[in-house]
C-alpha atoms as a PDB file:
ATOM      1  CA  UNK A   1      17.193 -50.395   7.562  1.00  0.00           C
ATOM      2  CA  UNK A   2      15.273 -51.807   4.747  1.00  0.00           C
ATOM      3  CA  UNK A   3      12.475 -49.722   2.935  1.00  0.00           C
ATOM      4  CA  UNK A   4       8.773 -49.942   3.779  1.00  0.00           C
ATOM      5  CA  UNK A   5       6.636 -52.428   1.391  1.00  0.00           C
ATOM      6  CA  UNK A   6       3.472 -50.582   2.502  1.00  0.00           C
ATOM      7  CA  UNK A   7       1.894 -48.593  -0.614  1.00  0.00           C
ATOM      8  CA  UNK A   8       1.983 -44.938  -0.594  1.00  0.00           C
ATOM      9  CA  UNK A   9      -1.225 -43.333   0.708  1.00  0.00           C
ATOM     10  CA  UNK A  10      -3.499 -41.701  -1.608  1.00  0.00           C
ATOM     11  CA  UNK A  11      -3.978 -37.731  -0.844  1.00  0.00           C
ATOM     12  CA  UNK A  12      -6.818 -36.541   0.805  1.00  0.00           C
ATOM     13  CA  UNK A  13      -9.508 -35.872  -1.597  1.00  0.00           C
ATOM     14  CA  UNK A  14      -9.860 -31.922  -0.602  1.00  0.00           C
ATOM     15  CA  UNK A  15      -5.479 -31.327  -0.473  1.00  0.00           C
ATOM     16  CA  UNK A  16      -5.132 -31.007  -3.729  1.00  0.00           C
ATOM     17  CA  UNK A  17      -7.631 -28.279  -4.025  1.00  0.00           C
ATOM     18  CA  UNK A  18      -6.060 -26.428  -0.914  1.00  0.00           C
ATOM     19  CA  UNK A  19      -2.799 -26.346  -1.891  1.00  0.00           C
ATOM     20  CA  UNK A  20      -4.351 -24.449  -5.275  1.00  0.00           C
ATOM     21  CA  UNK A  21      -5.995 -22.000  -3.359  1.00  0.00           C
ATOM     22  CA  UNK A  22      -3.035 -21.308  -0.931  1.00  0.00           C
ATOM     23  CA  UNK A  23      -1.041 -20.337  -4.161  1.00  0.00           C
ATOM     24  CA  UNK A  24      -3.640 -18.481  -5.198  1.00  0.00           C
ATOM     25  CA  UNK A  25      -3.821 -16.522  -2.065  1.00  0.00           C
ATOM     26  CA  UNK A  26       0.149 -16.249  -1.797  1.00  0.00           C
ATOM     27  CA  UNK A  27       0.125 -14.713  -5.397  1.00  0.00           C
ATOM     28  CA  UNK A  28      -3.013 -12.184  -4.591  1.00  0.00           C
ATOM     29  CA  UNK A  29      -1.296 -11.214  -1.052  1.00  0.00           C
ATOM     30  CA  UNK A  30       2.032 -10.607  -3.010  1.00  0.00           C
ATOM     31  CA  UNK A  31      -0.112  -8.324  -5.414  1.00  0.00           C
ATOM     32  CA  UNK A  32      -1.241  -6.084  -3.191  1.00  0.00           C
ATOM     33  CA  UNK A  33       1.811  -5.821  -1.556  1.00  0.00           C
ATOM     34  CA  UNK A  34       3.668  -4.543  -4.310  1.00  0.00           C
ATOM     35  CA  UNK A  35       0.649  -2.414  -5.524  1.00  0.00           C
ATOM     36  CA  UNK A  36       0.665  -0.557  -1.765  1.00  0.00           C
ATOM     37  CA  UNK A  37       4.420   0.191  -2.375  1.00  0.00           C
ATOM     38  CA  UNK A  38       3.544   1.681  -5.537  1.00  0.00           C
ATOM     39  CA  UNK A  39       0.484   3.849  -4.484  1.00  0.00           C
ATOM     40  CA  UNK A  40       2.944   4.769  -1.376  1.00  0.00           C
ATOM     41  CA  UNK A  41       3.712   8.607  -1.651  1.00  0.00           C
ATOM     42  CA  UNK A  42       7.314   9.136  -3.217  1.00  0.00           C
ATOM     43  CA  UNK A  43       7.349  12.563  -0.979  1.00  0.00           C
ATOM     44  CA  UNK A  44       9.009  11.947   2.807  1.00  0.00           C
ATOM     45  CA  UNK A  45       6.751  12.946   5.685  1.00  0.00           C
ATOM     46  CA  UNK A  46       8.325  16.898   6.842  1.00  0.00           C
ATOM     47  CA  UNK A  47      10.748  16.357   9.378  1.00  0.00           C
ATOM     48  CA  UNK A  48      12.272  12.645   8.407  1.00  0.00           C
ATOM     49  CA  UNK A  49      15.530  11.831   7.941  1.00  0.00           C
ATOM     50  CA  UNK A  50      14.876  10.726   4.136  1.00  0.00           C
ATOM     51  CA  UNK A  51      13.636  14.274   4.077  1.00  0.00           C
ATOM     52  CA  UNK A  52      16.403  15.783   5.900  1.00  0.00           C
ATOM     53  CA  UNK A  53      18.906  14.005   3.234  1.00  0.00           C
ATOM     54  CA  UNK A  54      16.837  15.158  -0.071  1.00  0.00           C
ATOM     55  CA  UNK A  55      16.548  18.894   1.124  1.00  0.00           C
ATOM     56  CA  UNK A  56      20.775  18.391   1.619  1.00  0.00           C
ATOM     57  CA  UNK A  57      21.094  16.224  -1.533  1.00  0.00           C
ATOM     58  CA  UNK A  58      18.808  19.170  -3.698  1.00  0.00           C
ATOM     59  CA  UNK A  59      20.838  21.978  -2.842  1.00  0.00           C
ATOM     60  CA  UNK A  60      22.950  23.003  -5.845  1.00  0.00           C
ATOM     61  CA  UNK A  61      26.173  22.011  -4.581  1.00  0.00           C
ATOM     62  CA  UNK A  62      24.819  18.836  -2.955  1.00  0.00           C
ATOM     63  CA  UNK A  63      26.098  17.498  -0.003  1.00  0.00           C
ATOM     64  CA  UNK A  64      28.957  16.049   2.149  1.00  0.00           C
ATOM     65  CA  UNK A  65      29.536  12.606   3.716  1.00  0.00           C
ATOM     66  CA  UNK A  66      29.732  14.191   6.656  1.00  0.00           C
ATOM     67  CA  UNK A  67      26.677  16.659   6.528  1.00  0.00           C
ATOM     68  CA  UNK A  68      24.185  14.006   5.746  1.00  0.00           C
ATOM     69  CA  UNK A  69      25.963  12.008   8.795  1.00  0.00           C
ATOM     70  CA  UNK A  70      25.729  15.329  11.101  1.00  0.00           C
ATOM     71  CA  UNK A  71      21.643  15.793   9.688  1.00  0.00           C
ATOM     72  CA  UNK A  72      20.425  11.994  10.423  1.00  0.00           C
ATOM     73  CA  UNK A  73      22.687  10.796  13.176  1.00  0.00           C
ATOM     74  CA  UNK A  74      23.615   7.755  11.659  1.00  0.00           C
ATOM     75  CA  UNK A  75      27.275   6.094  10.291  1.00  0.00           C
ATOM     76  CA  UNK A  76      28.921   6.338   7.049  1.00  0.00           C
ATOM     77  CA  UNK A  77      28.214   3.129   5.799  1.00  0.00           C
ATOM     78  CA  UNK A  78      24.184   3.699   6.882  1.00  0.00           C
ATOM     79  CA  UNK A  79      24.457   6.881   4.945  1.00  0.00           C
ATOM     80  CA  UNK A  80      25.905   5.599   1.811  1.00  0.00           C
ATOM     81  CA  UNK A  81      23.263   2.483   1.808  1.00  0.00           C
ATOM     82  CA  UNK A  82      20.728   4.644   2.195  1.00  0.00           C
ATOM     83  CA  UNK A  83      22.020   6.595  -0.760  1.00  0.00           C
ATOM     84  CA  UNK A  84      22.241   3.784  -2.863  1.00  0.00           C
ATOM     85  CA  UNK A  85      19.293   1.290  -1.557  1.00  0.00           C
ATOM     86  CA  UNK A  86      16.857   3.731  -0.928  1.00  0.00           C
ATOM     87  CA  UNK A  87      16.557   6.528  -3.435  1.00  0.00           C
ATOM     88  CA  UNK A  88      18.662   4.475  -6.152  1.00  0.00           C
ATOM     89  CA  UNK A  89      16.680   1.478  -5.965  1.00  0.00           C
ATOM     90  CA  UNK A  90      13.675   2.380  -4.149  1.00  0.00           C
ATOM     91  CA  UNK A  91      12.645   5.748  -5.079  1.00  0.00           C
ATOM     92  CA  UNK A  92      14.168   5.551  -8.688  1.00  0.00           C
ATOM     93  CA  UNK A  93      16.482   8.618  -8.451  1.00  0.00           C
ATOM     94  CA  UNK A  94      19.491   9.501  -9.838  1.00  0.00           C
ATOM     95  CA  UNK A  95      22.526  10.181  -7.150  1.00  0.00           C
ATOM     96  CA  UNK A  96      25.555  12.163  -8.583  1.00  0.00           C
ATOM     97  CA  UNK A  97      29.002  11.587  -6.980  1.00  0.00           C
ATOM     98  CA  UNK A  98      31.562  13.883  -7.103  1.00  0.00           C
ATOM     99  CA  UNK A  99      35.322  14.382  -5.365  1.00  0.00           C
ATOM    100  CA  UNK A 100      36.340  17.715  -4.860  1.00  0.00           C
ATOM    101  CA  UNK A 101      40.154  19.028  -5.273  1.00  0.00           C
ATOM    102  CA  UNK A 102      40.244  18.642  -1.557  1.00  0.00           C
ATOM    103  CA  UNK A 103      39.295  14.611  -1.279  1.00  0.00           C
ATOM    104  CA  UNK A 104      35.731  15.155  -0.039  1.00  0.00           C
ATOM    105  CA  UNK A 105      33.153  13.430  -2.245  1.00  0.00           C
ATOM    106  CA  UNK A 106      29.879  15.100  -2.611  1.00  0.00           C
ATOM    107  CA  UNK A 107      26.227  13.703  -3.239  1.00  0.00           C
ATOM    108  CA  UNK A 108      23.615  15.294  -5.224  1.00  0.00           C
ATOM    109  CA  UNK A 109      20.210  13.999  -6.457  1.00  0.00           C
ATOM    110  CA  UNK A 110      19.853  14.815  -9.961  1.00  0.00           C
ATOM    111  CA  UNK A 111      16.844  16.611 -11.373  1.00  0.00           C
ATOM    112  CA  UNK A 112      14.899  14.181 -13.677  1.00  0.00           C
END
């Protein structure tokens, strides 16, 4: 194929403009998503599972693989990404691992 002689078209006297004030609103929308995160309550509603797992992950001895999987229903890798996505990353807390003498890891949240 050979290329096109014709002379790019000029853009539309108004796109230029638009485009500006799509950015602008993609920035602004961004904004307030990240500020309703923030103003979000850190606190579970009673009854969750992210509830269930920070009254188990509180206690003084913390808790089990298995009791956190027994509490919310869900598998051990859902448990452990839950550890580490959501209160790690998300709600900024501080998850202690432990294994006990008998192979079984424990999780506790530590107090800040």
């Amino acid at each position: 194929m050979t290329p096109s002689n014709k002379p790019a078209a000029a853009p539309a006297a108004g796109t230029k403009s638009s485009r500006v004030h799509t950015k602008r609103a993609d920035k602004s929308s961004a904004r307030n998503a990240k500020a309703k995160l923030a103003n979000q309550s850190s606190t579970p509603r009673r009854g969750s599972k992210k509830a269930k797992i920070l009254a188990l992950l509180k206690r003084p001895g913390g808790a089990s693989l298995e009791q956190l999987q027994k509490a919310t229903g869900w598998q051990a890798h859902s448990v452990r990404g839950f550890l580490t996505g959501t209160l790690k990353k998300k709600m900024d807390l501080r998850v202690h691992s432990s294994k006990l003498a008998d192979g079984a890891r424990t999780y506790r949240v530590a107090s800040k």
